[in-house]
N, C-alpha and C. Protein backbone atom coordinates (compact mmCIF):
# COMPACT_ATOMS: atom_id res chain seq x y z
N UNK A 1 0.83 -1.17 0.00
CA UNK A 1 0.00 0.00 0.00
C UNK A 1 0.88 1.24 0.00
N UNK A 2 0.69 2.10 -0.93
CA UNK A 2 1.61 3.85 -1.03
C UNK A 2 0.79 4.30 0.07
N UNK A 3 1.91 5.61 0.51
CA UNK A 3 1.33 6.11 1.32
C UNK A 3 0.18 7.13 0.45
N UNK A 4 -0.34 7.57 0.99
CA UNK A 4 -1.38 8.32 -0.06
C UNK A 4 -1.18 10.19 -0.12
N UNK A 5 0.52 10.26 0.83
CA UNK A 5 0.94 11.41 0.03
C UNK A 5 1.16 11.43 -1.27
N UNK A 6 1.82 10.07 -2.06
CA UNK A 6 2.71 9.94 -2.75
C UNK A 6 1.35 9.45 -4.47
N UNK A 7 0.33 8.55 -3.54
CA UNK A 7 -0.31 8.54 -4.83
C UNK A 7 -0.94 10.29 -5.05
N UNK A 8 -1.37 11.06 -3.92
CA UNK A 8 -2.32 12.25 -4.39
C UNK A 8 -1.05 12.79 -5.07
N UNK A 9 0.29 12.84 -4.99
CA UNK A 9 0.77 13.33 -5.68
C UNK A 9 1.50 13.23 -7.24
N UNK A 10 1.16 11.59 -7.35
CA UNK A 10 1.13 10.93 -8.47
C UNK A 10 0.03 11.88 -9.41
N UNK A 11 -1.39 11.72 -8.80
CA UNK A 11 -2.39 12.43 -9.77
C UNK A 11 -2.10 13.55 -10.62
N UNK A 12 -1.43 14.32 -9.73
CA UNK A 12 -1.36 16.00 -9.98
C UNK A 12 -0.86 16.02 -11.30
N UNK A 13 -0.88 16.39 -12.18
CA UNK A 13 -0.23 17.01 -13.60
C UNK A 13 1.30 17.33 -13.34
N UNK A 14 2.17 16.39 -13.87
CA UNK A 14 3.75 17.02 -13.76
C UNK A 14 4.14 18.24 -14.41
N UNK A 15 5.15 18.58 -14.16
CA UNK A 15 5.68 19.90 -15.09
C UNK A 15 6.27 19.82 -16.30
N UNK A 16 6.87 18.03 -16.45
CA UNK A 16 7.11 17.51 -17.47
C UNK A 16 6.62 16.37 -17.85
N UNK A 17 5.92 15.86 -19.28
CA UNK A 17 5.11 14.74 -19.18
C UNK A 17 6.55 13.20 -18.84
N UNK A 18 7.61 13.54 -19.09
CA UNK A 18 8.22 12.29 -18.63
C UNK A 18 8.56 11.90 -16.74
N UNK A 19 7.85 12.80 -16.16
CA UNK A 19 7.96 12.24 -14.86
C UNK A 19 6.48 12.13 -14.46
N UNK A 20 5.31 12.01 -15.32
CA UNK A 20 4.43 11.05 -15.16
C UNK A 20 4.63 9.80 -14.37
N UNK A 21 3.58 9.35 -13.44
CA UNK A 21 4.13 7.88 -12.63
C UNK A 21 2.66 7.25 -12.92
N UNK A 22 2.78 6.06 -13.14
CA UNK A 22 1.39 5.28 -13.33
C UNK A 22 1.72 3.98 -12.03
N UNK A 23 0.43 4.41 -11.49
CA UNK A 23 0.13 3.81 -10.55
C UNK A 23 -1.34 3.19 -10.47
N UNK A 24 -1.29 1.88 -9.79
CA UNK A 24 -2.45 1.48 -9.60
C UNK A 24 -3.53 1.92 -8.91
N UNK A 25 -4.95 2.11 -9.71
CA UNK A 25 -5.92 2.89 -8.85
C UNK A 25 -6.66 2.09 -8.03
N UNK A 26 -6.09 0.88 -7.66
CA UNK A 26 -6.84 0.00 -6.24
C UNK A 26 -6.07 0.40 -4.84
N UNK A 27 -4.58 0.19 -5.25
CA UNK A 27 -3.60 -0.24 -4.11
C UNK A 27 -2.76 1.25 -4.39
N UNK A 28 -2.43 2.09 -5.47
CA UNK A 28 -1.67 2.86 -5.66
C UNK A 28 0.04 2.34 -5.90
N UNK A 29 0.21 0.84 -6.00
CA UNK A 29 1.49 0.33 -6.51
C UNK A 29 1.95 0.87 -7.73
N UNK A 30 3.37 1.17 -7.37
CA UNK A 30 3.88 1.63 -9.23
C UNK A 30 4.71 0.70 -10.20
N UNK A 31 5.17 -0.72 -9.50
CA UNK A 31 5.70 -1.82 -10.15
C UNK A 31 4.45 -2.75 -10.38
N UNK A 32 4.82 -3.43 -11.72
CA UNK A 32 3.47 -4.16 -12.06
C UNK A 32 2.72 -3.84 -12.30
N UNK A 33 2.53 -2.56 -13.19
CA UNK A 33 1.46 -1.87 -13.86
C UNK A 33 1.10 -2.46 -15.22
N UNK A 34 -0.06 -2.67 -15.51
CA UNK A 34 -0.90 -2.96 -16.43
C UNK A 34 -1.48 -1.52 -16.94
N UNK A 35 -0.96 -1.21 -18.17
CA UNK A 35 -1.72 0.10 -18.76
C UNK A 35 -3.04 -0.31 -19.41
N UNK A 36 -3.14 -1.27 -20.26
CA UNK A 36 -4.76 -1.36 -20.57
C UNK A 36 -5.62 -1.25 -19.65
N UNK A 37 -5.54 -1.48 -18.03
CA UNK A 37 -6.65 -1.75 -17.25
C UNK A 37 -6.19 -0.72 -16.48
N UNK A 38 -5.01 -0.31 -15.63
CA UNK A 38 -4.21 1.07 -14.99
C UNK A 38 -4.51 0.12 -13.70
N UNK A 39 -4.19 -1.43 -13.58
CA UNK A 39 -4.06 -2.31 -12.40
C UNK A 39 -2.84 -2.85 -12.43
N UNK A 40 -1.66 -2.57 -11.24
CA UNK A 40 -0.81 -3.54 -10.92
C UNK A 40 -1.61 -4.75 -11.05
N UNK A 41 -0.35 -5.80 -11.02
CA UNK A 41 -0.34 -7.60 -11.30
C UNK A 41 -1.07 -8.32 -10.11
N UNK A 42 -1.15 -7.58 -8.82
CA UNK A 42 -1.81 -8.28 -7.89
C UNK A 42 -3.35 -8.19 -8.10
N UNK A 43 -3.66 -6.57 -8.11
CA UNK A 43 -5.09 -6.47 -8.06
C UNK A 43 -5.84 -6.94 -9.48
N UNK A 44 -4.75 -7.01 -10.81
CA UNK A 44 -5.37 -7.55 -11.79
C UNK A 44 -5.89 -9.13 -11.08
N UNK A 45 -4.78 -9.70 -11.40
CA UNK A 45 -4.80 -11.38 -10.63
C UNK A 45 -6.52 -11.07 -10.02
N UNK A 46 -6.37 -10.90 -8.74
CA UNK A 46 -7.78 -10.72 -8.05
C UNK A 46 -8.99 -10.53 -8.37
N UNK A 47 -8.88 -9.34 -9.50
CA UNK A 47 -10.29 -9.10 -10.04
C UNK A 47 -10.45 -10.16 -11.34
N UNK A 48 -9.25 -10.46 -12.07
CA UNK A 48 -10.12 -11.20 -13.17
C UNK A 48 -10.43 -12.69 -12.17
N UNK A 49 -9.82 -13.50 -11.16
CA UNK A 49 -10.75 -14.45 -10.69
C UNK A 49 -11.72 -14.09 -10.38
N UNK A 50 -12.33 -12.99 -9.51
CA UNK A 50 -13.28 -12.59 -9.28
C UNK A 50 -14.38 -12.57 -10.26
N UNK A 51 -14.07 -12.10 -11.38
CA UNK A 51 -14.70 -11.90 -12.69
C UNK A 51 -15.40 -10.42 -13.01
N UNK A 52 -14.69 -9.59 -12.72
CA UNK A 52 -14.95 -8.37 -12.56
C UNK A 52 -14.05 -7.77 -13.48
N UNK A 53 -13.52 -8.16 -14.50
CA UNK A 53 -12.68 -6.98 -15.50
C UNK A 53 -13.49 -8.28 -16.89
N UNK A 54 -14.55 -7.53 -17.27
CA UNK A 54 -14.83 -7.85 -18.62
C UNK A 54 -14.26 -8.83 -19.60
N UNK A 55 -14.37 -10.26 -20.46
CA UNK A 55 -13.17 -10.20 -21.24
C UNK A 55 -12.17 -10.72 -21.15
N UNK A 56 -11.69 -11.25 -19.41
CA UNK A 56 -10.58 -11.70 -19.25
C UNK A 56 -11.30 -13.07 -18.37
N UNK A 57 -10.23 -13.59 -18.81
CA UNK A 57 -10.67 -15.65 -17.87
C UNK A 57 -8.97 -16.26 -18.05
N UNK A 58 -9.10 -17.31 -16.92
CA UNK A 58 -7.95 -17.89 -16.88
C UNK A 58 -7.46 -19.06 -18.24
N UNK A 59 -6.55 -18.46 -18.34
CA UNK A 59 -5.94 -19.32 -19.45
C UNK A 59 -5.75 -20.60 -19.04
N UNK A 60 -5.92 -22.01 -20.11
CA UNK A 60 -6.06 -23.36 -19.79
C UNK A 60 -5.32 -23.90 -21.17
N UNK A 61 -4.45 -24.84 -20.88
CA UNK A 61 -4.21 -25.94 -21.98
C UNK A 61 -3.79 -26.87 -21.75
């Protein structure tokens, strides 16, 4: 869990677009980001068992 100085300050608009930080909007993690969904790898994991991200199911072969 970020502390939530660090995500409110993630939000804010940088002064330059390369120090943009993408962070997850469940947990606010910045390793293991998923840009199609904007979920780190844990909370993805979680919600697609859950079945709550549209589209996605566990792969089988």
């Amino acid at each position: 869990m970020a502390k939530i100085s660090q995500v409110i300050r993630a939000r804010r608009k940088p002064k330059f677009s390369s120090r943009k930080v993408n962070r997850c909007w469940r947990c606010g993690r910045i390793r293991g980001y998923i840009r199609d969904f904007a979920l780190c790898r844990i909370c993805f994991r979680e919600l697609a068992e859950q079945g709550a991200i549209p589209g996605v199911r566990r792969a089988s072969w």
